[in-house]
PDB file of N, CA and C in Angstrom:
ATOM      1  N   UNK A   1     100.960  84.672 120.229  1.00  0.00           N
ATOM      2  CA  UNK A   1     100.557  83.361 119.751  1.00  0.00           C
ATOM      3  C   UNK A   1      99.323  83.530 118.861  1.00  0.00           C
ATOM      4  N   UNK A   2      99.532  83.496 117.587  1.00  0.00           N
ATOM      5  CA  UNK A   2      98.165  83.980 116.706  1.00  0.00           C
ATOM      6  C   UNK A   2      96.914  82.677 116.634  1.00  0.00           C
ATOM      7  N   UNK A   3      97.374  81.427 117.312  1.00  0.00           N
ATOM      8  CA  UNK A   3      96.206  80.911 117.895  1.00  0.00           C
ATOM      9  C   UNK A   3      95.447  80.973 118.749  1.00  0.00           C
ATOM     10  N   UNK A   4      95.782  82.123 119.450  1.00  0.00           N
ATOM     11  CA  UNK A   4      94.841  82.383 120.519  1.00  0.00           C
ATOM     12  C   UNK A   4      93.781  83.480 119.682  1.00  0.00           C
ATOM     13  N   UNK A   5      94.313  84.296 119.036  1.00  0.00           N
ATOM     14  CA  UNK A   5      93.515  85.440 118.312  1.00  0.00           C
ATOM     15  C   UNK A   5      92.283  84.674 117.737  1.00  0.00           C
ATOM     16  N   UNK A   6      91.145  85.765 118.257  1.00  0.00           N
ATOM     17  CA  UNK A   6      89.807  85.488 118.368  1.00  0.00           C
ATOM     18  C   UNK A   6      89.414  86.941 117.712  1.00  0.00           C
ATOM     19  N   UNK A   7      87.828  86.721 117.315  1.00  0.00           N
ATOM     20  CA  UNK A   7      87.210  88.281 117.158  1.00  0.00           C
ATOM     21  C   UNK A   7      86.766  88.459 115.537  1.00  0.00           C
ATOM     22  N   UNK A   8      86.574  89.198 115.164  1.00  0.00           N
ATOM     23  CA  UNK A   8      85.811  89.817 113.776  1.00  0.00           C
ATOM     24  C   UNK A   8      87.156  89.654 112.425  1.00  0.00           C
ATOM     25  N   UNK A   9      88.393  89.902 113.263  1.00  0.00           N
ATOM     26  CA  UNK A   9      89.688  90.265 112.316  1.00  0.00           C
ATOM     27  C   UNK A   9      90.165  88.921 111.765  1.00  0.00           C
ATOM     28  N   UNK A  10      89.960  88.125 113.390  1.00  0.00           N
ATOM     29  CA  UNK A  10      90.611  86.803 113.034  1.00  0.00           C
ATOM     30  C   UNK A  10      90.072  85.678 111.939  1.00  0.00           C
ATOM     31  N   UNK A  11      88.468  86.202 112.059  1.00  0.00           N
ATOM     32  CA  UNK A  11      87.607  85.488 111.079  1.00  0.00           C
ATOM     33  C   UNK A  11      87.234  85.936 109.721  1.00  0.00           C
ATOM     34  N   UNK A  12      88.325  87.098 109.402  1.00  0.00           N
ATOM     35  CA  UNK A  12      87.905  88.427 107.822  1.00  0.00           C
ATOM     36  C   UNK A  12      86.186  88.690 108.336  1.00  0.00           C
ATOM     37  N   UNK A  13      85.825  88.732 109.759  1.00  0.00           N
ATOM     38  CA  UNK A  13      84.340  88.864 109.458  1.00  0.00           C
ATOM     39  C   UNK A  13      84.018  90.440 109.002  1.00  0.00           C
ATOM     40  N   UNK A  14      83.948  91.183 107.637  1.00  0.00           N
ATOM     41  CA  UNK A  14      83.963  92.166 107.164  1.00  0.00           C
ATOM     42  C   UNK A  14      82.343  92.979 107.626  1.00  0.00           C
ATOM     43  N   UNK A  15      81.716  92.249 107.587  1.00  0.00           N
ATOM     44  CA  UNK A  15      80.017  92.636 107.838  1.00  0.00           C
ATOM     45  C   UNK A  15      80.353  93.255 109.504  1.00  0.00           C
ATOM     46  N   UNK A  16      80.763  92.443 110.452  1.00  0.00           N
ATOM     47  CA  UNK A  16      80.711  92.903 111.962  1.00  0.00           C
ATOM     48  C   UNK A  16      81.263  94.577 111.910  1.00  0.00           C
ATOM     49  N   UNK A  17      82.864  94.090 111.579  1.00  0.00           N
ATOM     50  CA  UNK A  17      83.881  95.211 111.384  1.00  0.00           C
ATOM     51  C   UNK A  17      83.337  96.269 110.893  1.00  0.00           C
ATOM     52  N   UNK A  18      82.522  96.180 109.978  1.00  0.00           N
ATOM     53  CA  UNK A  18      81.970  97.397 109.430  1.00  0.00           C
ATOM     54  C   UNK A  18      80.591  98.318 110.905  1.00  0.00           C
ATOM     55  N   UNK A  19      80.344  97.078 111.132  1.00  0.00           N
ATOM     56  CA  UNK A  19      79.408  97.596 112.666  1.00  0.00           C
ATOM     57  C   UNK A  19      79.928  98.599 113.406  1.00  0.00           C
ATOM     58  N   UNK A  20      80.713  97.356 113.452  1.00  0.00           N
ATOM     59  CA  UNK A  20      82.051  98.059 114.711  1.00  0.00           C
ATOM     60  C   UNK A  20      81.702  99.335 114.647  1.00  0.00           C
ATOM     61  N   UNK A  21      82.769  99.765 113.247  1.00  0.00           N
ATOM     62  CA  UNK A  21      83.258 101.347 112.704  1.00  0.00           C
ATOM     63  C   UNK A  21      82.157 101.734 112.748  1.00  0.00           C
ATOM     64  N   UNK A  22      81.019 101.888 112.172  1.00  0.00           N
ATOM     65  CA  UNK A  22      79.646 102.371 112.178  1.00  0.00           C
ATOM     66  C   UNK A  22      79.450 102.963 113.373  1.00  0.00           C
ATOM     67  N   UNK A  23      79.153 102.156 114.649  1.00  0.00           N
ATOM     68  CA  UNK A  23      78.886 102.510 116.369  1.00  0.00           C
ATOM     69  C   UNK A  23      79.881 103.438 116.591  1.00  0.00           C
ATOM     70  N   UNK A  24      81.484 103.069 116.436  1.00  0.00           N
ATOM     71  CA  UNK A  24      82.041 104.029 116.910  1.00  0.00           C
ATOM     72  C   UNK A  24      82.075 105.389 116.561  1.00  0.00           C
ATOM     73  N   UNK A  25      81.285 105.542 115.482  1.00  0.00           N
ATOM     74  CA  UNK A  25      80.966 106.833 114.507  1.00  0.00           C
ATOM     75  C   UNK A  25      80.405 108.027 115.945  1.00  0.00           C
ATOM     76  N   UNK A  26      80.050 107.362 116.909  1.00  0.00           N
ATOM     77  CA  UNK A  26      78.873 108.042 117.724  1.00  0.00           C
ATOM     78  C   UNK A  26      80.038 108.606 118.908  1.00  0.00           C
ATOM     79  N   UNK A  27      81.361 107.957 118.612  1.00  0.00           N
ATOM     80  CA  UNK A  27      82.167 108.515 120.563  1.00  0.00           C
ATOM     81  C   UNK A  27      83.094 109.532 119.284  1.00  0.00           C
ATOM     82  N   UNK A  28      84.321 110.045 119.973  1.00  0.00           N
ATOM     83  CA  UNK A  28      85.208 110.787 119.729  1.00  0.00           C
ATOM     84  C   UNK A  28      86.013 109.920 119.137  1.00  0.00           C
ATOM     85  N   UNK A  29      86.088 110.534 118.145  1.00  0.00           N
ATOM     86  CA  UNK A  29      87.565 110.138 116.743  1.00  0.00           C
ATOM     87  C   UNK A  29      88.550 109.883 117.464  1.00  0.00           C
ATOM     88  N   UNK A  30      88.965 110.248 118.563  1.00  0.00           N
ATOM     89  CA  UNK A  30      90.581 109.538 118.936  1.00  0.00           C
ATOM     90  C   UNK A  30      90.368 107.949 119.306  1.00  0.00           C
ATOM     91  N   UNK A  31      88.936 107.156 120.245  1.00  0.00           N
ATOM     92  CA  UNK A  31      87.941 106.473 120.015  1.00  0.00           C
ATOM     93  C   UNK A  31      88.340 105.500 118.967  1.00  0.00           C
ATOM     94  N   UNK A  32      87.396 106.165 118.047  1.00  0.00           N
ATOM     95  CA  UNK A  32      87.509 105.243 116.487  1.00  0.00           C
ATOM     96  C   UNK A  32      88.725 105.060 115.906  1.00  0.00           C
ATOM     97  N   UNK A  33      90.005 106.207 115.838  1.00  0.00           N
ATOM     98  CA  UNK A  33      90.940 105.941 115.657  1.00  0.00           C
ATOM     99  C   UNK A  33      92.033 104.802 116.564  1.00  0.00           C
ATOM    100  N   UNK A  34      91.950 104.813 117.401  1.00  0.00           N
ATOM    101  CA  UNK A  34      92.619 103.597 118.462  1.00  0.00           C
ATOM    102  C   UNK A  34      92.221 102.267 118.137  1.00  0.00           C
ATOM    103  N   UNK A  35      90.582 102.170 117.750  1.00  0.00           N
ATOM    104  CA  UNK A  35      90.263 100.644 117.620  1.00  0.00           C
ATOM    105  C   UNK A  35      90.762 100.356 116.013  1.00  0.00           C
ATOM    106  N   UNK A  36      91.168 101.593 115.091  1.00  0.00           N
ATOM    107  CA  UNK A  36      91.802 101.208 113.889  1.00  0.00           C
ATOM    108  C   UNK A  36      92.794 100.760 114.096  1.00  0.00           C
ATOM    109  N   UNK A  37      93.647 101.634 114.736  1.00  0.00           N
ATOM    110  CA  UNK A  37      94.952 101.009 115.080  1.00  0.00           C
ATOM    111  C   UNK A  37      95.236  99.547 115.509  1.00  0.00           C
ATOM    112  N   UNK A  38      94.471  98.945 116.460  1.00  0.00           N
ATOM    113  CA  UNK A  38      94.744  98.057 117.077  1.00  0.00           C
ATOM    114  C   UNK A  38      94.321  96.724 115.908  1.00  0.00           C
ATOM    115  N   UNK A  39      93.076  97.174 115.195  1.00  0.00           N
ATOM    116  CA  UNK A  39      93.021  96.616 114.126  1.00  0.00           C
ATOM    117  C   UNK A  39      93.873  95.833 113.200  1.00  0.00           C
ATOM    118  N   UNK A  40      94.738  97.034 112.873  1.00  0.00           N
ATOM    119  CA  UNK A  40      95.765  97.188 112.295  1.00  0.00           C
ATOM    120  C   UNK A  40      97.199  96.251 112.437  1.00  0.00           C
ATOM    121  N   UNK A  41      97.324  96.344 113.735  1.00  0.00           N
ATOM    122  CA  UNK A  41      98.104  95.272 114.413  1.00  0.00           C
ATOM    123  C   UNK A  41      97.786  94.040 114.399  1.00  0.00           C
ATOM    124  N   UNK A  42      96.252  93.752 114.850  1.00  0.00           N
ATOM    125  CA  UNK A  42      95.794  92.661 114.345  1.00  0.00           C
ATOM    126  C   UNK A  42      96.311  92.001 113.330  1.00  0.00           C
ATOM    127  N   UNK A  43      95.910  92.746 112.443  1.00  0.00           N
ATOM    128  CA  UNK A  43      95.624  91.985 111.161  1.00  0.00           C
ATOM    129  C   UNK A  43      97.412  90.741 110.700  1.00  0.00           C
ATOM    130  N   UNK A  44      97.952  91.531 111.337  1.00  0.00           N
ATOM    131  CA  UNK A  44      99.230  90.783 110.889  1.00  0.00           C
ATOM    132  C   UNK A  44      99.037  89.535 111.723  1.00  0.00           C
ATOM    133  N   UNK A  45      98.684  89.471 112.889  1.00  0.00           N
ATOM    134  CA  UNK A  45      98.250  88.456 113.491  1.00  0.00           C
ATOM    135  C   UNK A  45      97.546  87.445 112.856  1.00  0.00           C
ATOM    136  N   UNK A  46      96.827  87.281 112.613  1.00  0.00           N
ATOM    137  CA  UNK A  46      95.616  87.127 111.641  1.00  0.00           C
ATOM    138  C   UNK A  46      96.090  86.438 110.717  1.00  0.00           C
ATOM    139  N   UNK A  47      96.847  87.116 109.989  1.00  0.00           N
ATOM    140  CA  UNK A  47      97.616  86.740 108.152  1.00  0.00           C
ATOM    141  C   UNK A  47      98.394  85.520 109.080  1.00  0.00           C
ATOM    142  N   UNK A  48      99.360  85.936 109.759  1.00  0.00           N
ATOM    143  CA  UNK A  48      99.962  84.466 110.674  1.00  0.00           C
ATOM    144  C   UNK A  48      99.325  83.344 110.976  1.00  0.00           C
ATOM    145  N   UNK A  49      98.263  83.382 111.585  1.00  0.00           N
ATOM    146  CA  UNK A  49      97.205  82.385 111.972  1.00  0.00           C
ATOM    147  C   UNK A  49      96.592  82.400 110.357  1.00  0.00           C
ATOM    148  N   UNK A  50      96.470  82.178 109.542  1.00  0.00           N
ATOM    149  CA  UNK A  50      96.290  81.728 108.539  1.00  0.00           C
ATOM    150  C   UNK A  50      94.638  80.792 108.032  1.00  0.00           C
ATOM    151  N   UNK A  51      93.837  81.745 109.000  1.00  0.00           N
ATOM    152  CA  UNK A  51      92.337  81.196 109.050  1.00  0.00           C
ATOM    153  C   UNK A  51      91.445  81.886 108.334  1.00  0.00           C
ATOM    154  N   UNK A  52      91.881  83.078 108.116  1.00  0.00           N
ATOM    155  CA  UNK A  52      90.468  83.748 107.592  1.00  0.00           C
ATOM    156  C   UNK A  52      91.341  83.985 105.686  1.00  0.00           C
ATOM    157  N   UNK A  53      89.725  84.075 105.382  1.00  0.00           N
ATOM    158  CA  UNK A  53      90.257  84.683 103.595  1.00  0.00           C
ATOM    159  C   UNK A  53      91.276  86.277 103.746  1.00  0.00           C
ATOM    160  N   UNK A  54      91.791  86.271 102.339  1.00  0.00           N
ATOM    161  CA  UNK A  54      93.090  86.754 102.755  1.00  0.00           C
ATOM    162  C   UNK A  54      92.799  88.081 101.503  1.00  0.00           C
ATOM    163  N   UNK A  55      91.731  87.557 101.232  1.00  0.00           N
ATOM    164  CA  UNK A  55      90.702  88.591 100.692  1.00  0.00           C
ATOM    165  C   UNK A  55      90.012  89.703 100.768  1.00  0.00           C
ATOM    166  N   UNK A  56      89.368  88.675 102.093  1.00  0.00           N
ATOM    167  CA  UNK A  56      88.581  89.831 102.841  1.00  0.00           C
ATOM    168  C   UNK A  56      89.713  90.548 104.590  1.00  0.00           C
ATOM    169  N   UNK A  57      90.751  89.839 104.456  1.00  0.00           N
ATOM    170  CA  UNK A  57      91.935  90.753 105.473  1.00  0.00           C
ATOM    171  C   UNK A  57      92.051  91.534 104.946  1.00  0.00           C
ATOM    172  N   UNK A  58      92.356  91.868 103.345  1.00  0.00           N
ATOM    173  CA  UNK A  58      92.951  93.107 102.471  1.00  0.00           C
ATOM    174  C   UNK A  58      92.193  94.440 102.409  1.00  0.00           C
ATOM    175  N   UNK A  59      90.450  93.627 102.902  1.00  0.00           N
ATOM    176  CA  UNK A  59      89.311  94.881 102.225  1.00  0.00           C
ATOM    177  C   UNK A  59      89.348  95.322 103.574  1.00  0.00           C
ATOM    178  N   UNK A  60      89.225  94.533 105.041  1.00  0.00           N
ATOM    179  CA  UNK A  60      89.459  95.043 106.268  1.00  0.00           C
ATOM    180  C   UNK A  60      90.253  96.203 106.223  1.00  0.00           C
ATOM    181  N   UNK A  61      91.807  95.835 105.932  1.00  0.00           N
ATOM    182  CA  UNK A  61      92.700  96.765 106.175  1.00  0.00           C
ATOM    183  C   UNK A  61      92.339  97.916 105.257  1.00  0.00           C
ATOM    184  N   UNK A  62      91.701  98.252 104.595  1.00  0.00           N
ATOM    185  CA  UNK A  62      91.229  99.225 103.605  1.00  0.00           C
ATOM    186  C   UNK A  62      90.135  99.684 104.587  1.00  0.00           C
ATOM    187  N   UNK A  63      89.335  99.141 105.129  1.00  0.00           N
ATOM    188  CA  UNK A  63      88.758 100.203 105.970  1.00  0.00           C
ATOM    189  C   UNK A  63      89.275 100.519 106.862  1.00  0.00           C
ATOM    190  N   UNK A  64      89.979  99.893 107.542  1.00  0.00           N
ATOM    191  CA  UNK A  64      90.496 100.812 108.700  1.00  0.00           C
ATOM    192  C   UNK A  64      91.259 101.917 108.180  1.00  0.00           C
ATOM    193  N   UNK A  65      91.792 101.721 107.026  1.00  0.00           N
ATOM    194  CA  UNK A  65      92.930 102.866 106.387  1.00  0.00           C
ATOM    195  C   UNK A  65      92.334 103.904 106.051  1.00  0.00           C
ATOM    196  N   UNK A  66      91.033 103.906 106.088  1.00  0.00           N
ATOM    197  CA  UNK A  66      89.964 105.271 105.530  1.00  0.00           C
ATOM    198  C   UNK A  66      90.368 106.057 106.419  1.00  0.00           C
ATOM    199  N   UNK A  67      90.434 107.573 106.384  1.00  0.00           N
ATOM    200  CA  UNK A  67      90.515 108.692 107.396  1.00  0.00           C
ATOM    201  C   UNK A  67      89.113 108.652 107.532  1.00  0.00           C
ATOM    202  N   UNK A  68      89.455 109.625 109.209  1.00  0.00           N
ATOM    203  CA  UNK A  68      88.195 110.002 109.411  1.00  0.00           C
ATOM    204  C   UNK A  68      87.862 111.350 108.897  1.00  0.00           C
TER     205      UNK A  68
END
């Protein structure tokens, strides 16, 4: 139900997201890689619920798509 979706993804909040990734810089890459993923999944959520700029969903998914 993408009205329940809450959080940084649901709002394009790009400034947090970038936190996020930043902190997780500090645990193990499998870590940082999982919360991309899930990201990732998100985001289609997200585009459904039809709340946040669709702008800043695109630049999201571009960071998560960065390798580590």
């Amino acid at each position: 139900m993408p009205a329940a979706l809450t959080g940084p993804i649901a709002r394009g909040d790009v400034t947090t997201l970038a936190k996020h990734l930043h902190s997780l810089s500090a645990f193990d890459s499998k870590v940082r890689n999982l919360y991309k993923s899930l990201g990732l999944a998100t985001l289609d959520i997200s585009r459904e619920k039809g709340v946040a700029n669709p702008e800043k969903l695109s630049l999201i998914e571009q960071m998560l798509n960065i390798p580590d």
